[in-house]
C-alpha atoms as a PDB file:
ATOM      1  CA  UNK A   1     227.263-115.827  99.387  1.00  0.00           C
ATOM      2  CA  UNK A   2     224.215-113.913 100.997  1.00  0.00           C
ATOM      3  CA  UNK A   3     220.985-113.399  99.397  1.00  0.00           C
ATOM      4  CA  UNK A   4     220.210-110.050  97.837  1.00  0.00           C
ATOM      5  CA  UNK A   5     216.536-109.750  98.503  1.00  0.00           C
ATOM      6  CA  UNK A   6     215.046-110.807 102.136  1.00  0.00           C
ATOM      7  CA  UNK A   7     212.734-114.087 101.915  1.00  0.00           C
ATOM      8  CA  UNK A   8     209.614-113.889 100.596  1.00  0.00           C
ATOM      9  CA  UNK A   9     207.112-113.852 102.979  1.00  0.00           C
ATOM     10  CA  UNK A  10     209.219-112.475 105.664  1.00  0.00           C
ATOM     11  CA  UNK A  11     209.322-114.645 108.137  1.00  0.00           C
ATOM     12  CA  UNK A  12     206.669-113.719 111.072  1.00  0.00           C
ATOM     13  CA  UNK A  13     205.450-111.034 108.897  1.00  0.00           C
ATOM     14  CA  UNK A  14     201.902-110.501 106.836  1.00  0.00           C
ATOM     15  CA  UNK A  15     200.644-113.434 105.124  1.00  0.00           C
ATOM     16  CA  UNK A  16     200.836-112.619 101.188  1.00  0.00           C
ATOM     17  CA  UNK A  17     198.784-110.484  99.886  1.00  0.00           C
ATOM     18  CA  UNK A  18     198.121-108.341 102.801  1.00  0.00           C
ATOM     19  CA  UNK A  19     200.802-105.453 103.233  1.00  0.00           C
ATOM     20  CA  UNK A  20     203.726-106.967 101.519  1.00  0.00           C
ATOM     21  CA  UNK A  21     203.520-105.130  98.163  1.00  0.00           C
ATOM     22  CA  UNK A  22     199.939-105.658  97.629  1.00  0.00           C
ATOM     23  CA  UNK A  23     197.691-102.322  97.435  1.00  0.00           C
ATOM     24  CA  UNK A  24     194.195-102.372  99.540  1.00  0.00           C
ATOM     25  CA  UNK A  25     191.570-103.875  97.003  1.00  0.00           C
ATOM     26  CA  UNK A  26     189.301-100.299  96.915  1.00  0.00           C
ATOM     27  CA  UNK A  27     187.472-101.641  93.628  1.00  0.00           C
ATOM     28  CA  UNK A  28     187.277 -99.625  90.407  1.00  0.00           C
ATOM     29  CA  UNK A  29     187.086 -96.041  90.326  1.00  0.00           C
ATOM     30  CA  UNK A  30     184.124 -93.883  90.583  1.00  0.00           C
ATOM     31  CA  UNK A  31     181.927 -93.032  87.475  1.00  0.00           C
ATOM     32  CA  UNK A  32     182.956 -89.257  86.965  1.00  0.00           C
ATOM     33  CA  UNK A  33     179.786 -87.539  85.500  1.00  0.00           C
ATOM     34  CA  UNK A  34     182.331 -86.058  82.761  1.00  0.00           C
ATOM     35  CA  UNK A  35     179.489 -86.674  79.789  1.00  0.00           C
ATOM     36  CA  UNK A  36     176.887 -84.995  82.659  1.00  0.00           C
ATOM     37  CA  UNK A  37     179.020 -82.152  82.972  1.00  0.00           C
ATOM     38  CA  UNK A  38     179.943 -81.443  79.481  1.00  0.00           C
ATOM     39  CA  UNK A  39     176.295 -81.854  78.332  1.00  0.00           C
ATOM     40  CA  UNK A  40     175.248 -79.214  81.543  1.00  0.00           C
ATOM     41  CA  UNK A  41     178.019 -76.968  80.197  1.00  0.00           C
ATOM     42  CA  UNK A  42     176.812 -76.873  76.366  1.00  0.00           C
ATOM     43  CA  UNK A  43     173.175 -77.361  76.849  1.00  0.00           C
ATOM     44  CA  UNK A  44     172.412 -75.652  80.449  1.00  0.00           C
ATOM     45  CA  UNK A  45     174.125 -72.709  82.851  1.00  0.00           C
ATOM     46  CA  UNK A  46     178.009 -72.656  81.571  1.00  0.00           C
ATOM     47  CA  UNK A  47     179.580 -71.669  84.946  1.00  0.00           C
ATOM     48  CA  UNK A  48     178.060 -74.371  86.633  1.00  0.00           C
ATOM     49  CA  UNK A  49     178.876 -76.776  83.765  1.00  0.00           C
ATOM     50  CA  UNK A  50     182.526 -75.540  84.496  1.00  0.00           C
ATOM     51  CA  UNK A  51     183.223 -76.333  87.835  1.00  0.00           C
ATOM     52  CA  UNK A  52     181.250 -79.852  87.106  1.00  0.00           C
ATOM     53  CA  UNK A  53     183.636 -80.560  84.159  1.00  0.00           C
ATOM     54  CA  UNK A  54     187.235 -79.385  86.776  1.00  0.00           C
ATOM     55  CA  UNK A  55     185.935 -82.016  89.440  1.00  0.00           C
ATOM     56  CA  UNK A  56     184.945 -84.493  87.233  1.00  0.00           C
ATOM     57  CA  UNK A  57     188.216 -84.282  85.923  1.00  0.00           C
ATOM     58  CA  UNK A  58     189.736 -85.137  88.799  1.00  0.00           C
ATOM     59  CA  UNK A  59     188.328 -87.965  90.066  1.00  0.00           C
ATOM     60  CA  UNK A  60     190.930 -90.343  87.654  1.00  0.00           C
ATOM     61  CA  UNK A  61     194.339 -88.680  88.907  1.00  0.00           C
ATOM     62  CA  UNK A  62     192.821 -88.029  92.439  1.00  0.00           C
ATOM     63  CA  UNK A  63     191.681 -92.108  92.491  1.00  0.00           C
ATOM     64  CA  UNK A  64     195.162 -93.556  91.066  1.00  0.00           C
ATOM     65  CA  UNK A  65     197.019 -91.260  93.085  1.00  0.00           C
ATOM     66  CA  UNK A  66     195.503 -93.437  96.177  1.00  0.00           C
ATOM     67  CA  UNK A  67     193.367 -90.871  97.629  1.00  0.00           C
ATOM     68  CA  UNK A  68     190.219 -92.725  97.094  1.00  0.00           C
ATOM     69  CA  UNK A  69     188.286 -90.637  99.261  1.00  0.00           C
ATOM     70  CA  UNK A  70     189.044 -87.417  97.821  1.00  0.00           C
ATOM     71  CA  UNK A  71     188.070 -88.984  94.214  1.00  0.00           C
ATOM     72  CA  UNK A  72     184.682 -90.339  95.619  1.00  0.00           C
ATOM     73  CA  UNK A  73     184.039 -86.985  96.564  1.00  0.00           C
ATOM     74  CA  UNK A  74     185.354 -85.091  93.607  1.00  0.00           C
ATOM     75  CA  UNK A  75     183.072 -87.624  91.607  1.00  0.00           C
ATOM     76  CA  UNK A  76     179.856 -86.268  93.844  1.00  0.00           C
ATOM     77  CA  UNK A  77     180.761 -83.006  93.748  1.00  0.00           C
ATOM     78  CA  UNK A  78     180.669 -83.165  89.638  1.00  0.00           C
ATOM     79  CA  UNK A  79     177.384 -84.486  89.675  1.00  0.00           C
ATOM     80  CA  UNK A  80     176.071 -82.025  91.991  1.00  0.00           C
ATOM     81  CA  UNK A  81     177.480 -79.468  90.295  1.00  0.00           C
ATOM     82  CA  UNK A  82     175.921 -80.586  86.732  1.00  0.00           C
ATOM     83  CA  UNK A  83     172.833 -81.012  88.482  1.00  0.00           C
ATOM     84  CA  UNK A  84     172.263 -77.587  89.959  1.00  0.00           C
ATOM     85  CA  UNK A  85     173.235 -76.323  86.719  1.00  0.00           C
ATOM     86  CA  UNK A  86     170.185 -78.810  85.019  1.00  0.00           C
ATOM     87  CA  UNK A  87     168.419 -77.003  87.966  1.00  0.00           C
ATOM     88  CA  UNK A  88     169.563 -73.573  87.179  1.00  0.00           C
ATOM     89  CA  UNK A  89     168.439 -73.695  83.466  1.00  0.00           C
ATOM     90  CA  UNK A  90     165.078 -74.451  84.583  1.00  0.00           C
ATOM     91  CA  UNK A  91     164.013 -71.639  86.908  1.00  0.00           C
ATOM     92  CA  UNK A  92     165.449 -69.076  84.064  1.00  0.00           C
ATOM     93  CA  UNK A  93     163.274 -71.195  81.522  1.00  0.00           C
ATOM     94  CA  UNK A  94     160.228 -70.543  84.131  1.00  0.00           C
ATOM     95  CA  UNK A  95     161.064 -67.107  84.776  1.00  0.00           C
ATOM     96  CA  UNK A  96     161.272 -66.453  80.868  1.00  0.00           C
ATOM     97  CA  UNK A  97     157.767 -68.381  80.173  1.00  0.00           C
ATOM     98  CA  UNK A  98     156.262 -66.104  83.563  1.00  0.00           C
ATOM     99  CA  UNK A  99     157.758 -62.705  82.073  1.00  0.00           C
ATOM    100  CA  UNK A 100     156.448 -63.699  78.683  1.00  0.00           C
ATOM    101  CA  UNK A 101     152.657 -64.427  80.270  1.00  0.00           C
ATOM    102  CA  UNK A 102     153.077 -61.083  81.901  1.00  0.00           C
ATOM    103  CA  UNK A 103     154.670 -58.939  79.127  1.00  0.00           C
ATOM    104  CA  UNK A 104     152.086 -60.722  76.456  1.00  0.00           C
ATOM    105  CA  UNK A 105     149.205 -59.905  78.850  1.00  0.00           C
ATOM    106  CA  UNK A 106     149.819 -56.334  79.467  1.00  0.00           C
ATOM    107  CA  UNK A 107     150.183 -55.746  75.713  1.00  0.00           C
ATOM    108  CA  UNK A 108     146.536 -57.425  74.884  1.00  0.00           C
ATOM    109  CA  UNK A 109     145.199 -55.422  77.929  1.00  0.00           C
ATOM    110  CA  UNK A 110     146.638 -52.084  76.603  1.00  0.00           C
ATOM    111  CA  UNK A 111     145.690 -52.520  72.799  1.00  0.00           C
ATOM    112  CA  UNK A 112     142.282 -53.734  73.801  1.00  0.00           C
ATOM    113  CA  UNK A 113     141.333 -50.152  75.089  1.00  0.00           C
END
């Protein structure tokens, strides 16, 4: 009677552990930025917060799919993404605050007279 399953290691093959059944050791996944994009979404510039909360949702499948790259990626494009929208917020909070100074100082310059 023959064996059903070939010998374990094949003979002349990989030592164990390397190749025979054993994924690549990549480490655990990236951190996603999900609570960085849901709080740039709520809080800051919604379509920016968006696009950070679709990428950071892909970093999990993308990473246990095995394309670790692509999930590394996704992972920094969600934080860039929830970062410009951080950034985003702020210039319209400066622009508001400048057209305030400006609207507030033409009105005491024109009631003055």
């Amino acid at each position: 009677m023959t064996d059903q399953y070939p010998p374990y290691p094949p003979p002349g093959g990989p030592p164990p552990g390397y190749g025979y059944g054993y994924p690549p050791n990549y480490g655990p996944p990236p951190d996603n930025n999900m609570v960085w994009a849901v709080l740039s979404t709520v809080l800051c510039c919604l379509p920016l917060g968006v696009v950070a909360i679709v990428k950071s949702s892909q970093v999990q499948s993308l990473w246990f799919q095995g394309f670790h790259a692509e999930a590394r990626k996704a992972a920094d494009d969600a934080r860039k993404w929830a970062m410009w929208s951080a950034i985003a917020i702020g210039i319209l909070l400066l622009l508001y605050v400048i057209i305030f100074v400006v609207v507030l100082g033409v009105g005491l310059s024109a009631g003055g007279r």
